[in-house]
PDB file of N, CA and C in Angstrom:
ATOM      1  N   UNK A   1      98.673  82.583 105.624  1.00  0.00           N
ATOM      2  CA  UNK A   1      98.981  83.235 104.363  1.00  0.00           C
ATOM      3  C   UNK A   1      99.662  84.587 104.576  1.00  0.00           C
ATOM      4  N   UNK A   2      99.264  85.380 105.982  1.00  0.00           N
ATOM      5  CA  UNK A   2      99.939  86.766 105.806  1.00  0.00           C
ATOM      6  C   UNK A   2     101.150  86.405 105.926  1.00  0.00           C
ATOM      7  N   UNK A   3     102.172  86.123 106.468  1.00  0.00           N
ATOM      8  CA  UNK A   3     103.066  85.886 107.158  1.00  0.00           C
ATOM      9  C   UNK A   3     103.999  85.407 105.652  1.00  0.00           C
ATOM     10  N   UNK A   4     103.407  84.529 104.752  1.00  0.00           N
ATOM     11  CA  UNK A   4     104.009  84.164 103.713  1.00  0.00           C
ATOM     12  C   UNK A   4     103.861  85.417 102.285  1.00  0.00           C
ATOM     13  N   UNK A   5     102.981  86.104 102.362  1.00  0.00           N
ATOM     14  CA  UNK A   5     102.739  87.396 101.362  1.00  0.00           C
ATOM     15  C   UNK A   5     103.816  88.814 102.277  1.00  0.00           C
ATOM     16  N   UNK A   6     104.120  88.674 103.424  1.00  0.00           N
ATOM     17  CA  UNK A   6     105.045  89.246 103.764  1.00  0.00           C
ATOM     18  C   UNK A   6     106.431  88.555 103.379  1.00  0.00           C
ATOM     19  N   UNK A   7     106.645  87.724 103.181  1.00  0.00           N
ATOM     20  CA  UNK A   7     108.212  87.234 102.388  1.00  0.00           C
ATOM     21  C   UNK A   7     108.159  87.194 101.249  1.00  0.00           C
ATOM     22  N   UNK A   8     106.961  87.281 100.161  1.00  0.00           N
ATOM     23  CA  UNK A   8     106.994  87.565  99.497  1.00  0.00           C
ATOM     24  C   UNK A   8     107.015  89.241  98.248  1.00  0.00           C
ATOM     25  N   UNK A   9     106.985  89.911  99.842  1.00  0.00           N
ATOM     26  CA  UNK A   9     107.392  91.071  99.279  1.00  0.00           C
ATOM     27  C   UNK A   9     108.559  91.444  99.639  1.00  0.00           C
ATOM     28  N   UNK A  10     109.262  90.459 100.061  1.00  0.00           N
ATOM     29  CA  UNK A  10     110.723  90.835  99.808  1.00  0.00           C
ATOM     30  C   UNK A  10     111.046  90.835 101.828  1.00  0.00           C
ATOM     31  N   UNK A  11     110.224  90.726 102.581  1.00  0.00           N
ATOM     32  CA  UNK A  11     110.876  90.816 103.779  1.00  0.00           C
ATOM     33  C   UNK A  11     111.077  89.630 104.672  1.00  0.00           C
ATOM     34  N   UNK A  12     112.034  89.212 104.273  1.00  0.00           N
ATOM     35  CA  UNK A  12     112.576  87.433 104.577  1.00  0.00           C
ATOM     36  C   UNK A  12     113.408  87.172 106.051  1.00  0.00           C
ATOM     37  N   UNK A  13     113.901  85.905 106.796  1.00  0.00           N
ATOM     38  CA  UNK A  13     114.489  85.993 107.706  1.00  0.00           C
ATOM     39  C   UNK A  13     116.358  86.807 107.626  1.00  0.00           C
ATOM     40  N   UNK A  14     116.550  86.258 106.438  1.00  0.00           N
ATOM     41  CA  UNK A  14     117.946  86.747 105.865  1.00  0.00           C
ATOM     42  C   UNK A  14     117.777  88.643 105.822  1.00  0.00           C
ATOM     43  N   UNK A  15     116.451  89.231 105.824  1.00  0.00           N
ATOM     44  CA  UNK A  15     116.976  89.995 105.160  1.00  0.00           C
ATOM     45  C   UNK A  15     115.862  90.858 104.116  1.00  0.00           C
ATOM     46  N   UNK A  16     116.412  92.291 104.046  1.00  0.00           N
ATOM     47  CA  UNK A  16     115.408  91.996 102.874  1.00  0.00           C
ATOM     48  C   UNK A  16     116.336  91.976 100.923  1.00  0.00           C
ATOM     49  N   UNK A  17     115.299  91.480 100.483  1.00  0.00           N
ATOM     50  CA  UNK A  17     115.478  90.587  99.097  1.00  0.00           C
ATOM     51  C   UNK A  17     115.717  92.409  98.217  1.00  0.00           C
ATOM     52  N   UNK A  18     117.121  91.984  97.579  1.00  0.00           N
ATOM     53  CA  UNK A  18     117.135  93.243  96.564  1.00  0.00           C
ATOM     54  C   UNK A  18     116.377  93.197  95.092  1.00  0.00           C
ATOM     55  N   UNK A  19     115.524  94.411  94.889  1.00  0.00           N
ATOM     56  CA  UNK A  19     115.249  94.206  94.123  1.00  0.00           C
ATOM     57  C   UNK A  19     113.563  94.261  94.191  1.00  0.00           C
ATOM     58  N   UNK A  20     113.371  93.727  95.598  1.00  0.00           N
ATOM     59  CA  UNK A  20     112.033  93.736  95.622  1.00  0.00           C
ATOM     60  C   UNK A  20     111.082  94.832  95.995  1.00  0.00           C
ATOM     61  N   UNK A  21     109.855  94.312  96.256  1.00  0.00           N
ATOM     62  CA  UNK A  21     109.254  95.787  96.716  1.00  0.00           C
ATOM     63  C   UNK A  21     109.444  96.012  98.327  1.00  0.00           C
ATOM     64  N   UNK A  22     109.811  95.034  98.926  1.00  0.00           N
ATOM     65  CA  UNK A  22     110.684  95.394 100.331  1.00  0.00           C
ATOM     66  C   UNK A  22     111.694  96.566 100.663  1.00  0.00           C
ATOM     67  N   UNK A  23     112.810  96.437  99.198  1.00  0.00           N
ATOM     68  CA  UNK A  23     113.683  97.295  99.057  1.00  0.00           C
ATOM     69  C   UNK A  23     113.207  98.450  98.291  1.00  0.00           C
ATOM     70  N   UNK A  24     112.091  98.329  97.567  1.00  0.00           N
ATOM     71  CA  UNK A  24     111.403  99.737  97.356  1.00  0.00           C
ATOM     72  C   UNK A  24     111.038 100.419  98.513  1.00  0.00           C
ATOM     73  N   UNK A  25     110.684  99.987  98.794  1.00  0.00           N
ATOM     74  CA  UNK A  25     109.662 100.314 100.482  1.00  0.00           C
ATOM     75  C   UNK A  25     110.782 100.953 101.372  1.00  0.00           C
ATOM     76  N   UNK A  26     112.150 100.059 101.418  1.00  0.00           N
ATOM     77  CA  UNK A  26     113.214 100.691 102.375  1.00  0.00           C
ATOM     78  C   UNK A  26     113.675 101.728 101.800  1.00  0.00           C
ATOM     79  N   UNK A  27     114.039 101.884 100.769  1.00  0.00           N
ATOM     80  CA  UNK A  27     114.829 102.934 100.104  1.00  0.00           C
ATOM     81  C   UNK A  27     113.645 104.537 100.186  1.00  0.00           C
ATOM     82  N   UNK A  28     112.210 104.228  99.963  1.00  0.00           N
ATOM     83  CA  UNK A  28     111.457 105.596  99.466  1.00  0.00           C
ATOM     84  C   UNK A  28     111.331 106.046 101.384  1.00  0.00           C
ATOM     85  N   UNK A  29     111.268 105.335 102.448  1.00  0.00           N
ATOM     86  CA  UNK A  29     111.214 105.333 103.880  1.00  0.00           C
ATOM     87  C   UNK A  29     112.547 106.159 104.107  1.00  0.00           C
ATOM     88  N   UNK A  30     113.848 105.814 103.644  1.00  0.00           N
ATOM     89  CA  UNK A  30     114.976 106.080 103.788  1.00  0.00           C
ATOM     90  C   UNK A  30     114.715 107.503 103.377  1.00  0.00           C
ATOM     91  N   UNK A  31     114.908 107.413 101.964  1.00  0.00           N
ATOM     92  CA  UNK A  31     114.706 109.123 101.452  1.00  0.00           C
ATOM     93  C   UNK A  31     114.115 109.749 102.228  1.00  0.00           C
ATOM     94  N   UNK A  32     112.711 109.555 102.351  1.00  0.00           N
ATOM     95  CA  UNK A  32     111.502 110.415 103.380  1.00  0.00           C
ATOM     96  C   UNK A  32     112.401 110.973 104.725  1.00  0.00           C
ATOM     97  N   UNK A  33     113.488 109.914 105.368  1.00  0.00           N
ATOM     98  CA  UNK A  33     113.604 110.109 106.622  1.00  0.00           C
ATOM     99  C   UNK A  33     114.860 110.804 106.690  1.00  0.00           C
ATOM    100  N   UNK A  34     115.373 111.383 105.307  1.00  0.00           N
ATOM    101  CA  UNK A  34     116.547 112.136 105.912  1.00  0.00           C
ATOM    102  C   UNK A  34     117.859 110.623 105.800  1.00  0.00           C
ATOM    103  N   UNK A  35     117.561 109.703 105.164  1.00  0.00           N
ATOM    104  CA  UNK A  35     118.792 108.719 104.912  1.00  0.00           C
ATOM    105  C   UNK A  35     118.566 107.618 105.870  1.00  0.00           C
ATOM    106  N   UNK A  36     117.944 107.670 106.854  1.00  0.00           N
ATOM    107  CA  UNK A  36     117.853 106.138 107.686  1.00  0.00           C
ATOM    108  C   UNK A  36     116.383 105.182 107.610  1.00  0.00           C
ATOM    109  N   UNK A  37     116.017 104.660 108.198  1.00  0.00           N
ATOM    110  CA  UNK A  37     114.651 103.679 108.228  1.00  0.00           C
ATOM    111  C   UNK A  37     114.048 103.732 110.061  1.00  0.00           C
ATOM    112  N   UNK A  38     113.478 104.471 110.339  1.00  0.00           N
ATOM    113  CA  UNK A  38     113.306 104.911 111.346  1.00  0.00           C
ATOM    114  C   UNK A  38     112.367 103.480 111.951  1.00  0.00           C
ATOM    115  N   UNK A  39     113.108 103.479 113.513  1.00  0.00           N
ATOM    116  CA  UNK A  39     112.426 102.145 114.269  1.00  0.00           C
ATOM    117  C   UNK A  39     110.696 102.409 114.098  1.00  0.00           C
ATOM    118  N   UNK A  40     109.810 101.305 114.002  1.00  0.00           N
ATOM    119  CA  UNK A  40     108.668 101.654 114.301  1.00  0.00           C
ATOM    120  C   UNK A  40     107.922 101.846 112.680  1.00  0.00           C
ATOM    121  N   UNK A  41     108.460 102.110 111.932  1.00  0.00           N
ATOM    122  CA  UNK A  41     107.719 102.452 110.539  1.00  0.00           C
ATOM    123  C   UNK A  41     107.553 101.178 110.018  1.00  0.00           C
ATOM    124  N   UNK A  42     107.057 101.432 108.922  1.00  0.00           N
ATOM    125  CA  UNK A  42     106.493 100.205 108.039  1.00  0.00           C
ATOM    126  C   UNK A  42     107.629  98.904 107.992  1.00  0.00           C
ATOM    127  N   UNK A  43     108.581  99.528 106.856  1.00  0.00           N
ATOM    128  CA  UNK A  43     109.986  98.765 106.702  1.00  0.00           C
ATOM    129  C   UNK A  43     111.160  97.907 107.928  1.00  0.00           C
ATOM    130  N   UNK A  44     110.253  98.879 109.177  1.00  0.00           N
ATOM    131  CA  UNK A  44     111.494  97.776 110.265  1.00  0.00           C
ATOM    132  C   UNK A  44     110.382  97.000 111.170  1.00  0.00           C
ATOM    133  N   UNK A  45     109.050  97.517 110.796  1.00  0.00           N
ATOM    134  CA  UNK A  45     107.851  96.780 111.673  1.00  0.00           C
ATOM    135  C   UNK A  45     107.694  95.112 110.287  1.00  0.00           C
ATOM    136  N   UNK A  46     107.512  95.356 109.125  1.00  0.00           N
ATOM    137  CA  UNK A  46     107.687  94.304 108.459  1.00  0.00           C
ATOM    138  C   UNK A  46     108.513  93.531 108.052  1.00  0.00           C
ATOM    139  N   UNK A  47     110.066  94.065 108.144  1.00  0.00           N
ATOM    140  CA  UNK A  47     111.278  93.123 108.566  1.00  0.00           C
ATOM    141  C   UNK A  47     111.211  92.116 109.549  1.00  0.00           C
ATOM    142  N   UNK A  48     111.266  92.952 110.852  1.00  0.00           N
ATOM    143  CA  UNK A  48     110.730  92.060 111.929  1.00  0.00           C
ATOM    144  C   UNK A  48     110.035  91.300 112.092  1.00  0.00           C
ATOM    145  N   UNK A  49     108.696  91.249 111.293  1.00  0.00           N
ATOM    146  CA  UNK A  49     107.486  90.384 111.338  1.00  0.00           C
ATOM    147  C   UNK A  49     108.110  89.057 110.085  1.00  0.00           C
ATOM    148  N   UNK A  50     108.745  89.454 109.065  1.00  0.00           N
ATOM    149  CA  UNK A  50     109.461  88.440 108.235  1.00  0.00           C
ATOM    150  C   UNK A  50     110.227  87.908 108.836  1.00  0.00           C
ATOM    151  N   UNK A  51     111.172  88.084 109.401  1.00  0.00           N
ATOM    152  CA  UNK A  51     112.722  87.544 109.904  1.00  0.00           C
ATOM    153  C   UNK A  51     111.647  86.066 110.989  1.00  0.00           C
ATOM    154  N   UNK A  52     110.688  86.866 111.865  1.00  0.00           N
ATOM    155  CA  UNK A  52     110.432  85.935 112.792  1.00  0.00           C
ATOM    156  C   UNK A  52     109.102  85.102 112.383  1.00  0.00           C
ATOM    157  N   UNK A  53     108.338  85.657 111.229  1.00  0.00           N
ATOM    158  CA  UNK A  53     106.984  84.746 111.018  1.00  0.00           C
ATOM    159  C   UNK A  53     105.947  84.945 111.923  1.00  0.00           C
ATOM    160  N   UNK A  54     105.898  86.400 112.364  1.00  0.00           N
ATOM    161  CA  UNK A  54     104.996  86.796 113.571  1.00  0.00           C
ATOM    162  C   UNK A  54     103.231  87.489 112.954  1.00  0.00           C
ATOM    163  N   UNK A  55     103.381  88.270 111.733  1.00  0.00           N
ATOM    164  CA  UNK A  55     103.194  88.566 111.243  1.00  0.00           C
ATOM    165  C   UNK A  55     101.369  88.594 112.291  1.00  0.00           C
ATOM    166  N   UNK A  56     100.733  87.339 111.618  1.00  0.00           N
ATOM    167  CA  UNK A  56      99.846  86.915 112.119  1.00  0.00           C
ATOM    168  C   UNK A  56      99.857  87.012 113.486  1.00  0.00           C
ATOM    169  N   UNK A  57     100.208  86.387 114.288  1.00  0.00           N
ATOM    170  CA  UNK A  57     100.233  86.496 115.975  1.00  0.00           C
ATOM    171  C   UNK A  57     100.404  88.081 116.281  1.00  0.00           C
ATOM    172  N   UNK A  58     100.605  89.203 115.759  1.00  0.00           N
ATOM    173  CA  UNK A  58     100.757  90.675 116.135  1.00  0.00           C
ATOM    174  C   UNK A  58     100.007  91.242 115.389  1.00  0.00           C
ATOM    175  N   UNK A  59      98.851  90.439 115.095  1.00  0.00           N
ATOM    176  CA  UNK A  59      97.183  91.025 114.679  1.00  0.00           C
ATOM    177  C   UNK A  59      97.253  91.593 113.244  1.00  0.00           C
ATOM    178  N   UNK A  60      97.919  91.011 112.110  1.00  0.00           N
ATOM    179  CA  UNK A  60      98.027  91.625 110.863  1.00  0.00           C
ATOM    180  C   UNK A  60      97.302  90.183 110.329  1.00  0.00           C
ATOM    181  N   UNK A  61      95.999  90.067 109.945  1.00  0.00           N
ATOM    182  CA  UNK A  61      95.309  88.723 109.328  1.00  0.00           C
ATOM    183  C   UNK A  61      95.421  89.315 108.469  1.00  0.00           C
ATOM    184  N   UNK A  62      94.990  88.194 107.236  1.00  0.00           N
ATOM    185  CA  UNK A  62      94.292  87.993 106.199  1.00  0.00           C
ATOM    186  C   UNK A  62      92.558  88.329 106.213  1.00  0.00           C
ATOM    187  N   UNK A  63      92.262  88.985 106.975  1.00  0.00           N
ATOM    188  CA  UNK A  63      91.009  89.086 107.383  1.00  0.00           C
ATOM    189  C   UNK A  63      91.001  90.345 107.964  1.00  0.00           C
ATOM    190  N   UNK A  64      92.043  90.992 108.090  1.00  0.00           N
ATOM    191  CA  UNK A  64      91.867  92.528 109.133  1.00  0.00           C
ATOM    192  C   UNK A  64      92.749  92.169 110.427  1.00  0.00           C
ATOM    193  N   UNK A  65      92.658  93.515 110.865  1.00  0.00           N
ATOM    194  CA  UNK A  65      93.474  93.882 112.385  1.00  0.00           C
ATOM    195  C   UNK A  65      92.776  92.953 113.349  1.00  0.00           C
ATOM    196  N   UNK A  66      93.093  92.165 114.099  1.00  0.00           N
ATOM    197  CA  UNK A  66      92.670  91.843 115.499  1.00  0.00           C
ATOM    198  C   UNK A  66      92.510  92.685 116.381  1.00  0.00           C
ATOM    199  N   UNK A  67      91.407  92.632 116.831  1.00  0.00           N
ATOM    200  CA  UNK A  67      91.499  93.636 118.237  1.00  0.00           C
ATOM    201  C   UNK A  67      92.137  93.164 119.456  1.00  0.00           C
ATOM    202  N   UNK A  68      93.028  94.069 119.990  1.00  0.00           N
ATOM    203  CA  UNK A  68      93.453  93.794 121.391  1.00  0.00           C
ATOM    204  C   UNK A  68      94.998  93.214 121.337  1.00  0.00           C
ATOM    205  N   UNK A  69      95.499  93.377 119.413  1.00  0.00           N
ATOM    206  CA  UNK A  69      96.629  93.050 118.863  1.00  0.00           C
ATOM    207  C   UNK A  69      97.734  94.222 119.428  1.00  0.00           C
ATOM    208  N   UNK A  70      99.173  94.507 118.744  1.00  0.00           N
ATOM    209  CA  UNK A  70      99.675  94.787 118.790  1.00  0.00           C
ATOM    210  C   UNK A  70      99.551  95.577 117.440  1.00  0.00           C
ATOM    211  N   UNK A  71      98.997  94.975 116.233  1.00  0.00           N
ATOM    212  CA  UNK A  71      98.301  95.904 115.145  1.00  0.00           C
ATOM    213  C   UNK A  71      97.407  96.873 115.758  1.00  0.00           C
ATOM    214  N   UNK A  72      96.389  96.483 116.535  1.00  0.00           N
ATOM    215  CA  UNK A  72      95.258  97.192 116.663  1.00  0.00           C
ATOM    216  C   UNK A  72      96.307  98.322 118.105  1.00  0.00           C
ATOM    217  N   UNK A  73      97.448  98.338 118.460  1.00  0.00           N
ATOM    218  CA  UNK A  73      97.189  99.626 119.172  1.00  0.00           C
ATOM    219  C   UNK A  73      98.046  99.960 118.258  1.00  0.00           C
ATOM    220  N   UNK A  74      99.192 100.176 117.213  1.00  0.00           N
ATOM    221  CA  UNK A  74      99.379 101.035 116.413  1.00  0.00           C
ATOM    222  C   UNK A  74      98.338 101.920 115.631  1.00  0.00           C
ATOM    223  N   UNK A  75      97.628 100.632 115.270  1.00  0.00           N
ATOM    224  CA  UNK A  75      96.151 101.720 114.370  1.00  0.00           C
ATOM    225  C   UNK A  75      95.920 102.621 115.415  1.00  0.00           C
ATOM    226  N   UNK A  76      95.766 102.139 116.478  1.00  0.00           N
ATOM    227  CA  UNK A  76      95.136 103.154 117.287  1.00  0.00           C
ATOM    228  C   UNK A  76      96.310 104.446 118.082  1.00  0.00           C
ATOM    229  N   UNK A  77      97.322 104.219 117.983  1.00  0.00           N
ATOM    230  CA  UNK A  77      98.830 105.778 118.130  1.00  0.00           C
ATOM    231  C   UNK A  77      98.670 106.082 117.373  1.00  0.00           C
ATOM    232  N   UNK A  78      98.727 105.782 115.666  1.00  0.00           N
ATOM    233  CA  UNK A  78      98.581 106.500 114.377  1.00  0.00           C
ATOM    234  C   UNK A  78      97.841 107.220 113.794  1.00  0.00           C
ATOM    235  N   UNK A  79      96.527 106.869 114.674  1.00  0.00           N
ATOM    236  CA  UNK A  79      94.874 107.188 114.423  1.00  0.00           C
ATOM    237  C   UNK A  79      95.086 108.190 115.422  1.00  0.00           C
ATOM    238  N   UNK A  80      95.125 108.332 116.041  1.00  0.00           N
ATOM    239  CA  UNK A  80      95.246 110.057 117.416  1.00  0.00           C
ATOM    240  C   UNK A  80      96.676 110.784 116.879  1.00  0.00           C
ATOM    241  N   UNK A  81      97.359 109.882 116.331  1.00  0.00           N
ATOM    242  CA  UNK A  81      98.829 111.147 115.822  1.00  0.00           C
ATOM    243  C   UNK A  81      98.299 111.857 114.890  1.00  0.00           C
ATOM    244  N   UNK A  82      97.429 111.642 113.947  1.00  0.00           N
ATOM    245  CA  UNK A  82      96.754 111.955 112.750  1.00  0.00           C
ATOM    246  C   UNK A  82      95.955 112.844 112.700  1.00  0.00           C
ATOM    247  N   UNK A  83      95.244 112.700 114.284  1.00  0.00           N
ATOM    248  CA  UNK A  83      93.659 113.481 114.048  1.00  0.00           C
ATOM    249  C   UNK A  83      92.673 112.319 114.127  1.00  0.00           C
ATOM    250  N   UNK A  84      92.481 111.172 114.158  1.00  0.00           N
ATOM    251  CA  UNK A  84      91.221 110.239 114.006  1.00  0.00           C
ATOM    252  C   UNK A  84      91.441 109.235 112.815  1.00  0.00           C
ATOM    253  N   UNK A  85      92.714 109.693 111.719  1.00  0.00           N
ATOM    254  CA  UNK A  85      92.562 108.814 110.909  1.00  0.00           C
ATOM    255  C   UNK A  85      93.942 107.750 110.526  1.00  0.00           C
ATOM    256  N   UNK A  86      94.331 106.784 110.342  1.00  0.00           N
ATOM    257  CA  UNK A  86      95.545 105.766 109.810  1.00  0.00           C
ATOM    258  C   UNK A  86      95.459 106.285 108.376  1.00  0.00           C
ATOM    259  N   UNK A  87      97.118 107.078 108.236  1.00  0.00           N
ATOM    260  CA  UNK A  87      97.564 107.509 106.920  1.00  0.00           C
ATOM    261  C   UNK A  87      97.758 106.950 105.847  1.00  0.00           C
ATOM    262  N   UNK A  88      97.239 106.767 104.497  1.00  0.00           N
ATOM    263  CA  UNK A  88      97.550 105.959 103.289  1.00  0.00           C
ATOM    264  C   UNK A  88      99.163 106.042 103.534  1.00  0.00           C
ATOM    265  N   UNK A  89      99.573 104.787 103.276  1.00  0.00           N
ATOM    266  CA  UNK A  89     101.229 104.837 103.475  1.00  0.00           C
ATOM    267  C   UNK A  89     101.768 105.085 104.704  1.00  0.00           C
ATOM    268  N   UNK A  90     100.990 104.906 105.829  1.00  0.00           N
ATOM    269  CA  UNK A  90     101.794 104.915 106.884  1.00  0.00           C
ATOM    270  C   UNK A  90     101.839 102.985 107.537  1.00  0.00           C
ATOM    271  N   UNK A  91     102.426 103.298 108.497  1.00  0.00           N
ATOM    272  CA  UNK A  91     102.762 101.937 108.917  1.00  0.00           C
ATOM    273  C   UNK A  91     101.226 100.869 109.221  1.00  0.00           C
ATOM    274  N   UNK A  92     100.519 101.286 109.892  1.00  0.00           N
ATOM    275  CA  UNK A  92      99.334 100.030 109.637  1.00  0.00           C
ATOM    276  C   UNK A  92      98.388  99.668 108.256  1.00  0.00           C
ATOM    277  N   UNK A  93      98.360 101.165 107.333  1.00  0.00           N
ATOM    278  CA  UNK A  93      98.143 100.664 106.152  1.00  0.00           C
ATOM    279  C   UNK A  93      98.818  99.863 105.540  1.00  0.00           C
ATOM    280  N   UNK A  94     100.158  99.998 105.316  1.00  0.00           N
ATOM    281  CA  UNK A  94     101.298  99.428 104.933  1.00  0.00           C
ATOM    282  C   UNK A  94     101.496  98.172 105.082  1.00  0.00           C
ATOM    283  N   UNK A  95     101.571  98.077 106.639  1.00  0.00           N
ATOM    284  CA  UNK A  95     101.525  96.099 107.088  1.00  0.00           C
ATOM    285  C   UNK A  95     100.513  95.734 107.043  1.00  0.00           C
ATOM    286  N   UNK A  96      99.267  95.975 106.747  1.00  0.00           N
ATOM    287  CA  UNK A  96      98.301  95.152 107.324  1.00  0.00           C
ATOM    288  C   UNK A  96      97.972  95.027 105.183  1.00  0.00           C
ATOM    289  N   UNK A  97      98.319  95.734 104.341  1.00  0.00           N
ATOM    290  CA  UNK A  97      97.846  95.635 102.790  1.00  0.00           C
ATOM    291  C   UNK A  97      98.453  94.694 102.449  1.00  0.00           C
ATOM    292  N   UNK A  98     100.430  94.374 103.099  1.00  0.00           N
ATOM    293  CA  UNK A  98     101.253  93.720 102.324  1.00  0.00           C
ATOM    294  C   UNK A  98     100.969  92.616 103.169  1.00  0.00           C
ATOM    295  N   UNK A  99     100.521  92.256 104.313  1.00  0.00           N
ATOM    296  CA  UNK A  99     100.244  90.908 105.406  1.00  0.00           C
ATOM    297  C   UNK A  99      98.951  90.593 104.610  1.00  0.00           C
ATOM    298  N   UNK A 100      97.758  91.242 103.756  1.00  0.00           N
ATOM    299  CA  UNK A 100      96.591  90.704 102.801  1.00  0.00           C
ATOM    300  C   UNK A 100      96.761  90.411 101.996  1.00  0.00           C
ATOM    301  N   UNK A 101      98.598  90.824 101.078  1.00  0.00           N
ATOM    302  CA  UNK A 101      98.683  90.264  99.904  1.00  0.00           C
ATOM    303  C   UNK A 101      98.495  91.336  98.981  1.00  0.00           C
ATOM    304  N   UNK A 102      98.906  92.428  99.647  1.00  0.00           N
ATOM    305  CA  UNK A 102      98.807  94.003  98.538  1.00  0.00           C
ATOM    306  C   UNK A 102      99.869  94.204  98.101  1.00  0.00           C
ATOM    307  N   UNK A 103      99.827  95.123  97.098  1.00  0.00           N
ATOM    308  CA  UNK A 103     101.189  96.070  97.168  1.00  0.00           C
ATOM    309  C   UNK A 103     102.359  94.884  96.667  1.00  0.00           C
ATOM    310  N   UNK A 104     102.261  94.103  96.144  1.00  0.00           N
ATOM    311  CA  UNK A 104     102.867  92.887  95.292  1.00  0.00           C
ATOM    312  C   UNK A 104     102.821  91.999  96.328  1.00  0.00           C
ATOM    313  N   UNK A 105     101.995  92.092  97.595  1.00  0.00           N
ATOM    314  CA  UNK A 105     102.780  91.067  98.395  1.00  0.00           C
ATOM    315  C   UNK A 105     102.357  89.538  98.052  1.00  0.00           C
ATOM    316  N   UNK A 106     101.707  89.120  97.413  1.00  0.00           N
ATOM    317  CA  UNK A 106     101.001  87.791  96.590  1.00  0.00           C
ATOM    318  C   UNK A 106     101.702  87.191  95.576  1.00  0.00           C
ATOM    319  N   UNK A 107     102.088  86.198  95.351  1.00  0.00           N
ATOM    320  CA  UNK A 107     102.872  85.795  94.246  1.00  0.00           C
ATOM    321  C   UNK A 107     101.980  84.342  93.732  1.00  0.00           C
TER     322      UNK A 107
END
């Protein structure tokens, strides 16, 4: 199911879908960054996971982070960049809400 609530928020193999909350997501990332979509953030970590259907296999369940994932060591760079905590709106909140079906990712 994650893997499919991630194309449904707009981040598909083509691409992402205009209009959606994918392209919300790219555009407010863009602004934030000074005009580009910086490697590594939410918008090019959930492209990637759409385009290829990885979603799941790089520890983003329907059930939570896997440990020993490729989710679980971002939580864990983001969590020491922070101070101890994963930022509302940063990249593992982000993929791991819209890989559960948050944030419109459920249809």
């Amino acid at each position: 199911m994650s893997d499919q609530n991630v194309r449904n928020a707009g981040f598909t193999p083509s691409g992402i879908t205009g209009g959606s909350l994918a392209s919300s997501l790219m555009s407010q990332e863009a602004r934030a960054s000074g005009g580009g979509v910086p490697s590594g953030g939410p918008t090019s970590t959930l492209q990637e996971m759409g385009a290829r259907g990885t979603t799941h296999s790089s520890g983003y369940t329907s059930s939570g982070i896997s440990g020993g994932s490729r989710a679980s060591d971002t939580m864990s760079k983001e969590a020491t960049a922070y101070g101890g905590g994963v930022p509302r709106g940063g990249t593992t909140s982000t993929v791991q809400s819209i890989a559960m079906g948050g944030k419109g990712g459920r249809r």
